[in-house]
C-alpha atoms as a PDB file:
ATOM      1  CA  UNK A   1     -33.191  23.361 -43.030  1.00  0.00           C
ATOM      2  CA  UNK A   2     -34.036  22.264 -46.563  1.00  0.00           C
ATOM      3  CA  UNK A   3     -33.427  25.826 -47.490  1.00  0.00           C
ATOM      4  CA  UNK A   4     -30.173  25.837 -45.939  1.00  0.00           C
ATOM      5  CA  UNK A   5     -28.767  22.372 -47.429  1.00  0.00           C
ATOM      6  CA  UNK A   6     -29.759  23.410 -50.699  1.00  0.00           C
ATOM      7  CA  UNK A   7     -28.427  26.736 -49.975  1.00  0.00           C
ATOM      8  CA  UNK A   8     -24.777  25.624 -49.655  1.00  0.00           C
ATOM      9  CA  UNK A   9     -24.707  23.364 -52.339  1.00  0.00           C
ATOM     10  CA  UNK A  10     -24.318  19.573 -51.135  1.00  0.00           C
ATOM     11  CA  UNK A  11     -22.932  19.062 -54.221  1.00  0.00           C
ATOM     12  CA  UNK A  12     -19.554  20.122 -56.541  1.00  0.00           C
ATOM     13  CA  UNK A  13     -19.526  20.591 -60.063  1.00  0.00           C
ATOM     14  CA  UNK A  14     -16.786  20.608 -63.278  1.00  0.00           C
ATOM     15  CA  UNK A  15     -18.371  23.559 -65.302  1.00  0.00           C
ATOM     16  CA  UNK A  16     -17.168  24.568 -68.537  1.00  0.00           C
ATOM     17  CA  UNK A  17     -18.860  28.460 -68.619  1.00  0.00           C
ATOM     18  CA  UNK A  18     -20.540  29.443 -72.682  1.00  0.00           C
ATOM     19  CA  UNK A  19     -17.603  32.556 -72.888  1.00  0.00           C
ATOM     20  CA  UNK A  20     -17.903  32.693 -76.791  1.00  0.00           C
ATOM     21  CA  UNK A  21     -14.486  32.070 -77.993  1.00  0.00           C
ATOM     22  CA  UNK A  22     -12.742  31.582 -74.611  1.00  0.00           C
ATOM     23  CA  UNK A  23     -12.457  29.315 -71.824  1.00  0.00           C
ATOM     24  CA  UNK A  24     -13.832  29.967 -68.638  1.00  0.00           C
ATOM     25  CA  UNK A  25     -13.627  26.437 -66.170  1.00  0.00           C
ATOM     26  CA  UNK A  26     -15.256  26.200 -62.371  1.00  0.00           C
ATOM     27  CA  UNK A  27     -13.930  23.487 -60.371  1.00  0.00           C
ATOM     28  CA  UNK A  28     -16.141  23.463 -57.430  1.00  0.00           C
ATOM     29  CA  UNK A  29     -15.826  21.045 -54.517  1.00  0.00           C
ATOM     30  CA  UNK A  30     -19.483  20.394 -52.558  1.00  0.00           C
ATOM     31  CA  UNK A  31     -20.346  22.677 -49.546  1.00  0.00           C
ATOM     32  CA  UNK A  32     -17.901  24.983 -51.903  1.00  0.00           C
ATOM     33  CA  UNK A  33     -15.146  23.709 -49.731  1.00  0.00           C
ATOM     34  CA  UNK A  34     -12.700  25.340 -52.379  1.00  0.00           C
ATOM     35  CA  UNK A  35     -13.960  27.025 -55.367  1.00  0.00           C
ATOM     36  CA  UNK A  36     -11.515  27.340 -58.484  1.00  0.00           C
ATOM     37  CA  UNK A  37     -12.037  29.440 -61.682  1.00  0.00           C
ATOM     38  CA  UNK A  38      -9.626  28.614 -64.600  1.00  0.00           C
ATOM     39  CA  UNK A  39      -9.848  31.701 -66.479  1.00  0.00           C
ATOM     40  CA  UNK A  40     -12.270  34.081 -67.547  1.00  0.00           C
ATOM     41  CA  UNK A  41     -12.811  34.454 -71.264  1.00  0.00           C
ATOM     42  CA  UNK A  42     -12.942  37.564 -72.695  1.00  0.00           C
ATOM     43  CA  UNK A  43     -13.442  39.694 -76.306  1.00  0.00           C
ATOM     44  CA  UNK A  44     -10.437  39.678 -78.644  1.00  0.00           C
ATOM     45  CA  UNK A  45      -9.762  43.049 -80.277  1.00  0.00           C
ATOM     46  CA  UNK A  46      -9.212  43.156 -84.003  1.00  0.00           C
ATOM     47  CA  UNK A  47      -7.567  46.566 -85.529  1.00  0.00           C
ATOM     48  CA  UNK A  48      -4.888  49.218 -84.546  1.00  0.00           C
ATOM     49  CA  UNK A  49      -7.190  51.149 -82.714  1.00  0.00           C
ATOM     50  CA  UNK A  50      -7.930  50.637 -79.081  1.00  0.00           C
ATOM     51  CA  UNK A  51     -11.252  50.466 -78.392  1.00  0.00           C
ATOM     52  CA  UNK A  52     -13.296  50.676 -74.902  1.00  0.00           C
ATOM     53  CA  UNK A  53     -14.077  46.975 -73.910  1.00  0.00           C
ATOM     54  CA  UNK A  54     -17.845  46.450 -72.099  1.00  0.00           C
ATOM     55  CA  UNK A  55     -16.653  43.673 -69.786  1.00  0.00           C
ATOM     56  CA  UNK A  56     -20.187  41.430 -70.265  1.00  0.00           C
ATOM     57  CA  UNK A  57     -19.177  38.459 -70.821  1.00  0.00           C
ATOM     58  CA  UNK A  58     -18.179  37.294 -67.085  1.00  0.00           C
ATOM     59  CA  UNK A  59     -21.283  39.012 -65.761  1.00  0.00           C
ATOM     60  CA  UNK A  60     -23.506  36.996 -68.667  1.00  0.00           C
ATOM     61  CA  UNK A  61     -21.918  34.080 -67.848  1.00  0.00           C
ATOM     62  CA  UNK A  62     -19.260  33.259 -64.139  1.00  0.00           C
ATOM     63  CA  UNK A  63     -20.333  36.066 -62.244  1.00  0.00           C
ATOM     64  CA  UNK A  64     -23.888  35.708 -62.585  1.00  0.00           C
ATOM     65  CA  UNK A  65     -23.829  31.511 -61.980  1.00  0.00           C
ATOM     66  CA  UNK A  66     -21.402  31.909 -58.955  1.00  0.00           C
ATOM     67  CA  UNK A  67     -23.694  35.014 -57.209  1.00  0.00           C
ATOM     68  CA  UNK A  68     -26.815  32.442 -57.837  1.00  0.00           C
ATOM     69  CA  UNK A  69     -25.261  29.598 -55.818  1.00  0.00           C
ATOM     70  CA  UNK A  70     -24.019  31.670 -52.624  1.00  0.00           C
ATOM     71  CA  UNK A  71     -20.299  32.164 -54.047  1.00  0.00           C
ATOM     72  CA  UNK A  72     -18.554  35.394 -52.685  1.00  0.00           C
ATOM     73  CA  UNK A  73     -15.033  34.268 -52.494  1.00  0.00           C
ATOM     74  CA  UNK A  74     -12.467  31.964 -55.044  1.00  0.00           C
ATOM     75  CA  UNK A  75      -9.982  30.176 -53.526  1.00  0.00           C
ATOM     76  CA  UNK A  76      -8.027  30.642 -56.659  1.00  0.00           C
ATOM     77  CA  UNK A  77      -8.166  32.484 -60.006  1.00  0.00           C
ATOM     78  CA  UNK A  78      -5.734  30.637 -62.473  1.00  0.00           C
ATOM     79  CA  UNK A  79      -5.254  32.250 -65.465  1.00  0.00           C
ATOM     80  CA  UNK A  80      -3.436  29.645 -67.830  1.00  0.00           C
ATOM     81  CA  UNK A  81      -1.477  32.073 -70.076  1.00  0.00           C
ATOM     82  CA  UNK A  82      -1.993  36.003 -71.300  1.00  0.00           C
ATOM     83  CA  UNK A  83      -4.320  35.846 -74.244  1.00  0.00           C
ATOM     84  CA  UNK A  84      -7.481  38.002 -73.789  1.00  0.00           C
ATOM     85  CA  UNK A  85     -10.442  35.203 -74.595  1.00  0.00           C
ATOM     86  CA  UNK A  86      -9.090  33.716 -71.667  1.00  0.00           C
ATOM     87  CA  UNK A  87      -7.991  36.317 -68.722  1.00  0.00           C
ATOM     88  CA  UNK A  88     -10.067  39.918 -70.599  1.00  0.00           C
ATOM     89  CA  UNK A  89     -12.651  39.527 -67.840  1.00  0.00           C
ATOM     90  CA  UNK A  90     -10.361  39.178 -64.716  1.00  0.00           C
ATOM     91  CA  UNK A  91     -10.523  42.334 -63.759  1.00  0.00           C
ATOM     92  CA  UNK A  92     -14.540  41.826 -63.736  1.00  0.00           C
ATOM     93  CA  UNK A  93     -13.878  38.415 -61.438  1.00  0.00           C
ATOM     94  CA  UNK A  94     -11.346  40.710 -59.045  1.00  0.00           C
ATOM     95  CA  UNK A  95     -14.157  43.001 -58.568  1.00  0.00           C
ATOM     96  CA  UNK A  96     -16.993  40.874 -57.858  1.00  0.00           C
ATOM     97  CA  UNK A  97     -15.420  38.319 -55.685  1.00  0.00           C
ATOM     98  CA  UNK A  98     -13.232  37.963 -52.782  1.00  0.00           C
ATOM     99  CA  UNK A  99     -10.144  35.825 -54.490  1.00  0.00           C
ATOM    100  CA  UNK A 100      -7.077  34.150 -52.303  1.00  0.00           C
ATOM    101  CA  UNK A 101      -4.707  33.005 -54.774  1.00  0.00           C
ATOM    102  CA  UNK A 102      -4.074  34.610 -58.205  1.00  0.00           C
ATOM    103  CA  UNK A 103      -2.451  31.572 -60.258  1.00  0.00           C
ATOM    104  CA  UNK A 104      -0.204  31.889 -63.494  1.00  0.00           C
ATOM    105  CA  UNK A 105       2.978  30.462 -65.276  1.00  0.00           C
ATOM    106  CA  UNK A 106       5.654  32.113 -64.608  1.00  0.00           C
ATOM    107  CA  UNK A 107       6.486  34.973 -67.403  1.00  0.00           C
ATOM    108  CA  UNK A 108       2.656  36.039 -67.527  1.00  0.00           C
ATOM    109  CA  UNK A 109       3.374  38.633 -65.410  1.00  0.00           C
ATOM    110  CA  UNK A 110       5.904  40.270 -67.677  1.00  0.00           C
ATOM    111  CA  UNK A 111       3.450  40.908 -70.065  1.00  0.00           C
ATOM    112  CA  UNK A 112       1.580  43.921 -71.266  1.00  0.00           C
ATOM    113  CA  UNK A 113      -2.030  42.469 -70.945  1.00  0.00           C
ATOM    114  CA  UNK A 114      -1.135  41.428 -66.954  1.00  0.00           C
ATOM    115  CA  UNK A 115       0.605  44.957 -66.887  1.00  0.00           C
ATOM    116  CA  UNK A 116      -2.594  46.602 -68.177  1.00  0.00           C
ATOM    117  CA  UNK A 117      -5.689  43.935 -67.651  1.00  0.00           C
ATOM    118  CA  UNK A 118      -4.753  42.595 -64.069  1.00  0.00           C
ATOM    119  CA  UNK A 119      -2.566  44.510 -62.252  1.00  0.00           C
ATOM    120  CA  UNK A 120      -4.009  47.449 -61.131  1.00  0.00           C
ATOM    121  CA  UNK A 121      -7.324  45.377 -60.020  1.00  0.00           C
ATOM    122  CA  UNK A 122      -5.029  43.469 -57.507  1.00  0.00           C
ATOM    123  CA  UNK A 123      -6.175  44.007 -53.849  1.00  0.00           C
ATOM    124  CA  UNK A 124      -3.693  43.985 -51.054  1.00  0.00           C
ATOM    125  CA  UNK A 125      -4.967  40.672 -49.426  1.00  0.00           C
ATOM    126  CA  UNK A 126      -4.766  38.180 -52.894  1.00  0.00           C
ATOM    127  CA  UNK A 127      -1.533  35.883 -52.649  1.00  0.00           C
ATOM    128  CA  UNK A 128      -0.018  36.417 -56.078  1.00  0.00           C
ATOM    129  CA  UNK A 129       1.758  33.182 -57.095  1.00  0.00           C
ATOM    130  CA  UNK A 130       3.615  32.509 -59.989  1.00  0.00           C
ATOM    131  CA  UNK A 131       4.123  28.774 -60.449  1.00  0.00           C
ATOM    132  CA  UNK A 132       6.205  25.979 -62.392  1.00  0.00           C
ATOM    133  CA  UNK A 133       5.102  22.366 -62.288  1.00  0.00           C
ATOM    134  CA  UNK A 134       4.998  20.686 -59.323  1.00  0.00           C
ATOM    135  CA  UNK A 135       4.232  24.530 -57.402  1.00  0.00           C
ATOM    136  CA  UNK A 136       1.896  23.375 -54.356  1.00  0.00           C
ATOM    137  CA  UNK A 137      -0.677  25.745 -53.575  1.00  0.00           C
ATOM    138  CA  UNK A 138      -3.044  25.312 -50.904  1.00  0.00           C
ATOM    139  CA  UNK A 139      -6.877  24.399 -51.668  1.00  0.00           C
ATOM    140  CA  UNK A 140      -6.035  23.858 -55.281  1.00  0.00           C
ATOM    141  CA  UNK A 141      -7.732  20.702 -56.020  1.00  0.00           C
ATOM    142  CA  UNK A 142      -5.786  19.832 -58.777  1.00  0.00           C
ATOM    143  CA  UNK A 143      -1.974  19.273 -59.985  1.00  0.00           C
ATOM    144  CA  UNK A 144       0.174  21.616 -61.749  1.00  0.00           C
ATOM    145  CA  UNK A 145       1.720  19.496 -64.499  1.00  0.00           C
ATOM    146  CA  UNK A 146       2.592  22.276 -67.059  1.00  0.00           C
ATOM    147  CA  UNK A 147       4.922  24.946 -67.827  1.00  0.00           C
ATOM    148  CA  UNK A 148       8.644  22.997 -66.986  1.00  0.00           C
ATOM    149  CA  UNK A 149      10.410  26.545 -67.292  1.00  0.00           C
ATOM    150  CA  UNK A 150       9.550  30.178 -66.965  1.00  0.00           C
ATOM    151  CA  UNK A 151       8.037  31.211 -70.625  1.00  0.00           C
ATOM    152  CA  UNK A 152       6.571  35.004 -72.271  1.00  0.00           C
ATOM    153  CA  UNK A 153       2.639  33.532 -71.210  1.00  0.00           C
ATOM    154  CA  UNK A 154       2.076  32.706 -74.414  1.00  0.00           C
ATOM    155  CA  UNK A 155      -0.001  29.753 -75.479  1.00  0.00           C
ATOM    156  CA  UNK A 156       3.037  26.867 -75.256  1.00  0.00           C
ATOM    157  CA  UNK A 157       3.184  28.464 -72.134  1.00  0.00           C
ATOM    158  CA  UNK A 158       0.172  27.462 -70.932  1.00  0.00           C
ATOM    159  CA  UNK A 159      -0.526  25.936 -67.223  1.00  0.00           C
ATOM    160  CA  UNK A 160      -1.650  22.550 -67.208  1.00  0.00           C
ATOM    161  CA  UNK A 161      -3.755  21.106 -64.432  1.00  0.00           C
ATOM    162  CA  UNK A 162      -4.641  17.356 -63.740  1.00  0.00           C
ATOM    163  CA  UNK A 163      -6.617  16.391 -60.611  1.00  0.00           C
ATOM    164  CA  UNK A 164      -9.197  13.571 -59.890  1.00  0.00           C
ATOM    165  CA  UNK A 165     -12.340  15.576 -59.354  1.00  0.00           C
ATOM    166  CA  UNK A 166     -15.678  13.758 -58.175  1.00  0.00           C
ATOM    167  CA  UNK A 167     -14.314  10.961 -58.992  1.00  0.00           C
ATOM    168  CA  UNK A 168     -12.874  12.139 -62.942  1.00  0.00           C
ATOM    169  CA  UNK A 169      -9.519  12.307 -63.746  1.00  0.00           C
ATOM    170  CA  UNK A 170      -9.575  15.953 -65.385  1.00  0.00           C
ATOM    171  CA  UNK A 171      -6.809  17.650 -67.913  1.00  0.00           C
ATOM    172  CA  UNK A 172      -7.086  20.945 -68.576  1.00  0.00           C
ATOM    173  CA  UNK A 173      -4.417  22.393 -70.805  1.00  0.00           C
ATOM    174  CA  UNK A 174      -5.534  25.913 -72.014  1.00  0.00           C
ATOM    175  CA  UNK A 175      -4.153  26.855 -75.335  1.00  0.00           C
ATOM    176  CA  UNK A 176      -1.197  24.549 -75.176  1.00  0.00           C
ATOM    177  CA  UNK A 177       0.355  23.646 -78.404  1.00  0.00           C
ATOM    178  CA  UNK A 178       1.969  20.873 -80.107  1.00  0.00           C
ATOM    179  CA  UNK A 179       5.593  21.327 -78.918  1.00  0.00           C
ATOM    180  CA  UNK A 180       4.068  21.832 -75.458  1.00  0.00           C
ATOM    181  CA  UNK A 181       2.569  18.555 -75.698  1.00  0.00           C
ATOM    182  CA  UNK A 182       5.395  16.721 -76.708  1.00  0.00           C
ATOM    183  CA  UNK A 183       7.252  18.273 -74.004  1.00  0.00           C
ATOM    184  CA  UNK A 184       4.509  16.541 -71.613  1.00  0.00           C
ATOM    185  CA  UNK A 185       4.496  13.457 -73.471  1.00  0.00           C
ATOM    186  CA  UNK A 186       8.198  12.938 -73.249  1.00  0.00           C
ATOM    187  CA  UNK A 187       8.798  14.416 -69.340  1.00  0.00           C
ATOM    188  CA  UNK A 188       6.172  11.681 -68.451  1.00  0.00           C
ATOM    189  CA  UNK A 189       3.638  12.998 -65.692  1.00  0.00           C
ATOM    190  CA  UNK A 190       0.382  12.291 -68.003  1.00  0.00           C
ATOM    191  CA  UNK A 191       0.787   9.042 -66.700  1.00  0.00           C
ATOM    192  CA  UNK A 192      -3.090   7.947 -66.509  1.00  0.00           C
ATOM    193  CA  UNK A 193      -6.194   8.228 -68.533  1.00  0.00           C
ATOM    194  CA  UNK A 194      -8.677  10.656 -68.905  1.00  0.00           C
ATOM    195  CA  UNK A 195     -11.983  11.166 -67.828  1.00  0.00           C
ATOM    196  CA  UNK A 196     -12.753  14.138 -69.026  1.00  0.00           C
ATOM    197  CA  UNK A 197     -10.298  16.491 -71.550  1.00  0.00           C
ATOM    198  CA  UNK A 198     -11.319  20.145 -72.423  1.00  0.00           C
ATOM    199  CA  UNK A 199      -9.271  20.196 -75.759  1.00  0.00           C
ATOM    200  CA  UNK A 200      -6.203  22.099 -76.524  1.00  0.00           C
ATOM    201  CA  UNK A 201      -6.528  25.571 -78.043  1.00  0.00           C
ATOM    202  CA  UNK A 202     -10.221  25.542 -78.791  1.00  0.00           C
ATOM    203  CA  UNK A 203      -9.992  22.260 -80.813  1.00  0.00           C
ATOM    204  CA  UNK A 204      -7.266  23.765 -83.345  1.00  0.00           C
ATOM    205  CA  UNK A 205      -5.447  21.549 -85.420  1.00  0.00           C
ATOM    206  CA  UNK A 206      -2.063  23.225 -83.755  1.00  0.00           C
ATOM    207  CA  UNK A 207      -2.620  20.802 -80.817  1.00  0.00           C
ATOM    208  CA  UNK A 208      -4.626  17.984 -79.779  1.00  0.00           C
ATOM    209  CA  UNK A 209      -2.600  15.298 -81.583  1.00  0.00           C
ATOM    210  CA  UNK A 210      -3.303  11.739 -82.112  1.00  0.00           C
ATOM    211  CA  UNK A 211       0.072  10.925 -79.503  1.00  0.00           C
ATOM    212  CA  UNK A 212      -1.293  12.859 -76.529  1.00  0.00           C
ATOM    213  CA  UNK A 213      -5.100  11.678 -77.337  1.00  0.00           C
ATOM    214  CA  UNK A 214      -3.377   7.704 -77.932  1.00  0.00           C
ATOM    215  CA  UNK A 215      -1.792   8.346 -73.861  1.00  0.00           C
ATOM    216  CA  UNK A 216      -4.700  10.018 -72.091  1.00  0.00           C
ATOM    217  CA  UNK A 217      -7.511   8.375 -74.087  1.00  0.00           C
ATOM    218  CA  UNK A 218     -10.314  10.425 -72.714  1.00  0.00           C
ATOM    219  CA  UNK A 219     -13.722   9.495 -72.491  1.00  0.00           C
ATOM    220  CA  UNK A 220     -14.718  12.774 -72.880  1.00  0.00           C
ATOM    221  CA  UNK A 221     -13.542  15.900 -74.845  1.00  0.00           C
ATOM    222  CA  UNK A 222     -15.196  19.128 -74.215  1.00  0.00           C
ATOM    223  CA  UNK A 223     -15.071  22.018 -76.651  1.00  0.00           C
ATOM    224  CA  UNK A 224     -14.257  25.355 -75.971  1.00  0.00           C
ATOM    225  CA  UNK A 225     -15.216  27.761 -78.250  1.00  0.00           C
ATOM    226  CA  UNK A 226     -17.275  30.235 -79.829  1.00  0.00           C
ATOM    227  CA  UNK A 227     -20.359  29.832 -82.229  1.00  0.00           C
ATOM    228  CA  UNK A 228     -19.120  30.706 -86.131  1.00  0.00           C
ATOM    229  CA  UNK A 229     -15.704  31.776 -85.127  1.00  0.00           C
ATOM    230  CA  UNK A 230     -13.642  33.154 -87.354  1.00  0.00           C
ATOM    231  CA  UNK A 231     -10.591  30.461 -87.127  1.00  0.00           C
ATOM    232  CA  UNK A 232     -12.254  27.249 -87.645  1.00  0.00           C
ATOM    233  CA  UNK A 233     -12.796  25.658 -84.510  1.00  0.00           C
ATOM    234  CA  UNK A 234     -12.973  23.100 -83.319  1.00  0.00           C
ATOM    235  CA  UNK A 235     -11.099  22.484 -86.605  1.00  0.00           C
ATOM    236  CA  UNK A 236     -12.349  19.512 -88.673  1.00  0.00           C
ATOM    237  CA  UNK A 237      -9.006  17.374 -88.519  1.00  0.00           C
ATOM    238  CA  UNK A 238      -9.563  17.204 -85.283  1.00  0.00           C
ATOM    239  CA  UNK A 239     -12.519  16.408 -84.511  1.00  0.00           C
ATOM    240  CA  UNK A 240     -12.073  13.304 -87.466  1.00  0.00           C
ATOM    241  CA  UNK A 241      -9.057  12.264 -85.247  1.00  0.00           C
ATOM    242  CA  UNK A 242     -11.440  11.874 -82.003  1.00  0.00           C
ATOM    243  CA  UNK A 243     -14.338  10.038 -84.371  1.00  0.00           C
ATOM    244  CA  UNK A 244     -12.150   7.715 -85.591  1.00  0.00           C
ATOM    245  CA  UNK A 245     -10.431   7.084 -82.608  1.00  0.00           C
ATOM    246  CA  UNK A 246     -14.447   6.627 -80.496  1.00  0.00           C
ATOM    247  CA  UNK A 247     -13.696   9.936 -78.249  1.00  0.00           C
ATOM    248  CA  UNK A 248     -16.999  11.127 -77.785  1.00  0.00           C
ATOM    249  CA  UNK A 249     -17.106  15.099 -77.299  1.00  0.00           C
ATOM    250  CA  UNK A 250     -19.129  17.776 -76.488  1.00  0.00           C
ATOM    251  CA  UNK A 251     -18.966  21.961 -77.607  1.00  0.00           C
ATOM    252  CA  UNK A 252     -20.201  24.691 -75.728  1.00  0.00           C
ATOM    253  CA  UNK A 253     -20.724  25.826 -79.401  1.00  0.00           C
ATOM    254  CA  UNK A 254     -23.797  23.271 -79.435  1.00  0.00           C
ATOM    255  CA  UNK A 255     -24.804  22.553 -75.230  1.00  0.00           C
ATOM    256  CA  UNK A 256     -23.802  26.267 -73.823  1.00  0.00           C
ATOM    257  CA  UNK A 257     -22.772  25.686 -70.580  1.00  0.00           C
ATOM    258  CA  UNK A 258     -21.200  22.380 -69.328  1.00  0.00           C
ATOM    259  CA  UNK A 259     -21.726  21.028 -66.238  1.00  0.00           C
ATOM    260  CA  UNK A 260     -20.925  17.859 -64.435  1.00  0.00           C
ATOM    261  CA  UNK A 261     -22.160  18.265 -60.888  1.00  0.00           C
ATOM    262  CA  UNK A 262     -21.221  14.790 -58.486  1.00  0.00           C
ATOM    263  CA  UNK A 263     -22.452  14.378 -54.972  1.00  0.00           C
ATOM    264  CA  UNK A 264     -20.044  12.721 -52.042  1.00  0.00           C
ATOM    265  CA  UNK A 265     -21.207   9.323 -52.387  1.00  0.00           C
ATOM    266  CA  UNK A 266     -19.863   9.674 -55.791  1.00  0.00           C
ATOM    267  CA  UNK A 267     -22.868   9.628 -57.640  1.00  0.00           C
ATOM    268  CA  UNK A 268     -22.985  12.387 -60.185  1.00  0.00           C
ATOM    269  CA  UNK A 269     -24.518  13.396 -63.480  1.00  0.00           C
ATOM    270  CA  UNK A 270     -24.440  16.232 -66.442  1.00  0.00           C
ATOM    271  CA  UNK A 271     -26.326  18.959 -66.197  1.00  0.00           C
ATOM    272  CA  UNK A 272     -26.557  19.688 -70.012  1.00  0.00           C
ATOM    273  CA  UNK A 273     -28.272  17.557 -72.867  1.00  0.00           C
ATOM    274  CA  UNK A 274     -24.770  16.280 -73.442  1.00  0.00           C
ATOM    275  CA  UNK A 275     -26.839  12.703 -73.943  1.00  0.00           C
ATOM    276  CA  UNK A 276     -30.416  11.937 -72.747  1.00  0.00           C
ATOM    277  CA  UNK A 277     -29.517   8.840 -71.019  1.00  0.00           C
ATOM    278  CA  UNK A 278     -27.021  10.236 -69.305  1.00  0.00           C
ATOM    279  CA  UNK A 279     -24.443   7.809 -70.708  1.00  0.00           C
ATOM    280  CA  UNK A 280     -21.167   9.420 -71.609  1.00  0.00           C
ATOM    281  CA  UNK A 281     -19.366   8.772 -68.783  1.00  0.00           C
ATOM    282  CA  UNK A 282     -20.187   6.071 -66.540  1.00  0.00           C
END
């Protein structure tokens, strides 16, 4: 019996996966009653010449977690716009798991990297859905707040998800930039604070202003990114803005993987050495 309860996981987690420079995200509810990955990182590709990828960072990282814990199936795959470092592995996920729902902004699918990278590892049975804000899709336990209009999946395209998650308001906004957050700023539905932010675009300085930070004031920022990168990030503009504003954050640069895991009575706790005591987030 002890086997078995520990087996299926009593409890959920917000993970933030080490991908390098990428974003990989598991929302997991407890009992995996729906499991969510927000993208999957992946290599960039420098040069004119195509070269062979070796798809290893998933299987280093997602794929081995989720096949440690029991997981065999997603209820959704959301890929929050067309850059590689954050939907290169899909194809990886689309083999290794069973996945309902394949989530994107509309206009991703126009693209050459979903033309080349995603669509031929479709199966029959996975419920494509492109979405707009507002888009409901079932056992998605968060919001869609984020693109307003169909865009080229490009990073101001990106899909933004809100969602109160063990008890933490989340915001997750992929590589969303400045104009994109204006847009969100001035339509109105970031209309609480923030738990916990992963910042915008890997910490660059072409999001992540003081305006958005000022609305959603979160208590935590996570970092996305990968160690000695070559752009910069996080940059250091930005992470001055969240020290002199008191927004405490954390890098998978520095803790590898990030994980909040919370229990149904509500009591939860991170999984990293974000801070001895504990104490970030209360």
């Amino acid at each position: 019996m002890l086997w078995s309860w520990f087996k299926l996981n009593p409890y959920g987690e917000i993970t933030f996966f080490d991908v390098g420079q990428g974003d990989s995200i598991l929302i997991r509810e407890p009992f995996n009653r729906t499991v969510t990955l927000i993208d999957t990182g992946g290599k960039m590709q420098f040069g004119k010449k195509p070269v062979a990828m070796k798809h290893t960072i998933a299987k280093n990282s997602s794929i081995n977690y989720l096949q440690s814990i029991g997981v065999s199936k997603l209820n959704n795959l959301c890929l929050t716009h067309q850059d590689v470092d954050h939907i290169g592995e899909a194809s990886e996920i689309l083999d290794n798991f069973k996945v309902k729902n394949l989530v994107f902004p509309v206009g991703v699918d126009t693209t050459q990297n979903y033309q080349r990278k995603i669509l031929p590892f479709i199966r029959r049975n996975i419920k494509v859905i492109a979405c707009l804000v507002g888009t409901k899709i079932d056992h998605l336990p968060m919001e869609i707040k984020y693109p307003f209009q169909a865009g080229k999946g490009e990073s101001g395209d990106s899909l933004v998800l809100a969602g109160n998650v063990g008890g933490k308001n989340l915001l997750l906004i992929g590589d969303l930039d400045l104009a994109g957050e204006r847009k969100l700023l001035e339509s109105g539905v970031l209309n609480q604070r923030v738990d916990i932010f992963k910042l915008g675009h890997h910490g660059s300085k072409t999001a992540n202003s003081e305006e958005i930070l000022k609305v959603i004031m979160p208590k935590l920022a996570i970092v996305s990114a990968g160690r000695h990168n070559r752009y910069g990030h996080p940059n250091l503009e930005v992470i001055n803005r969240l020290n002199s504003m008191g927004i405490p954050y954390a890098s998978t640069q520095d803790e590898g993987m990030i994980s909040y895991r919370y229990f149904l009575n509500g009591m939860g706790r991170w999984k990293t050495g974000i801070d001895e005591k504990e104490s970030i987030i209360q």
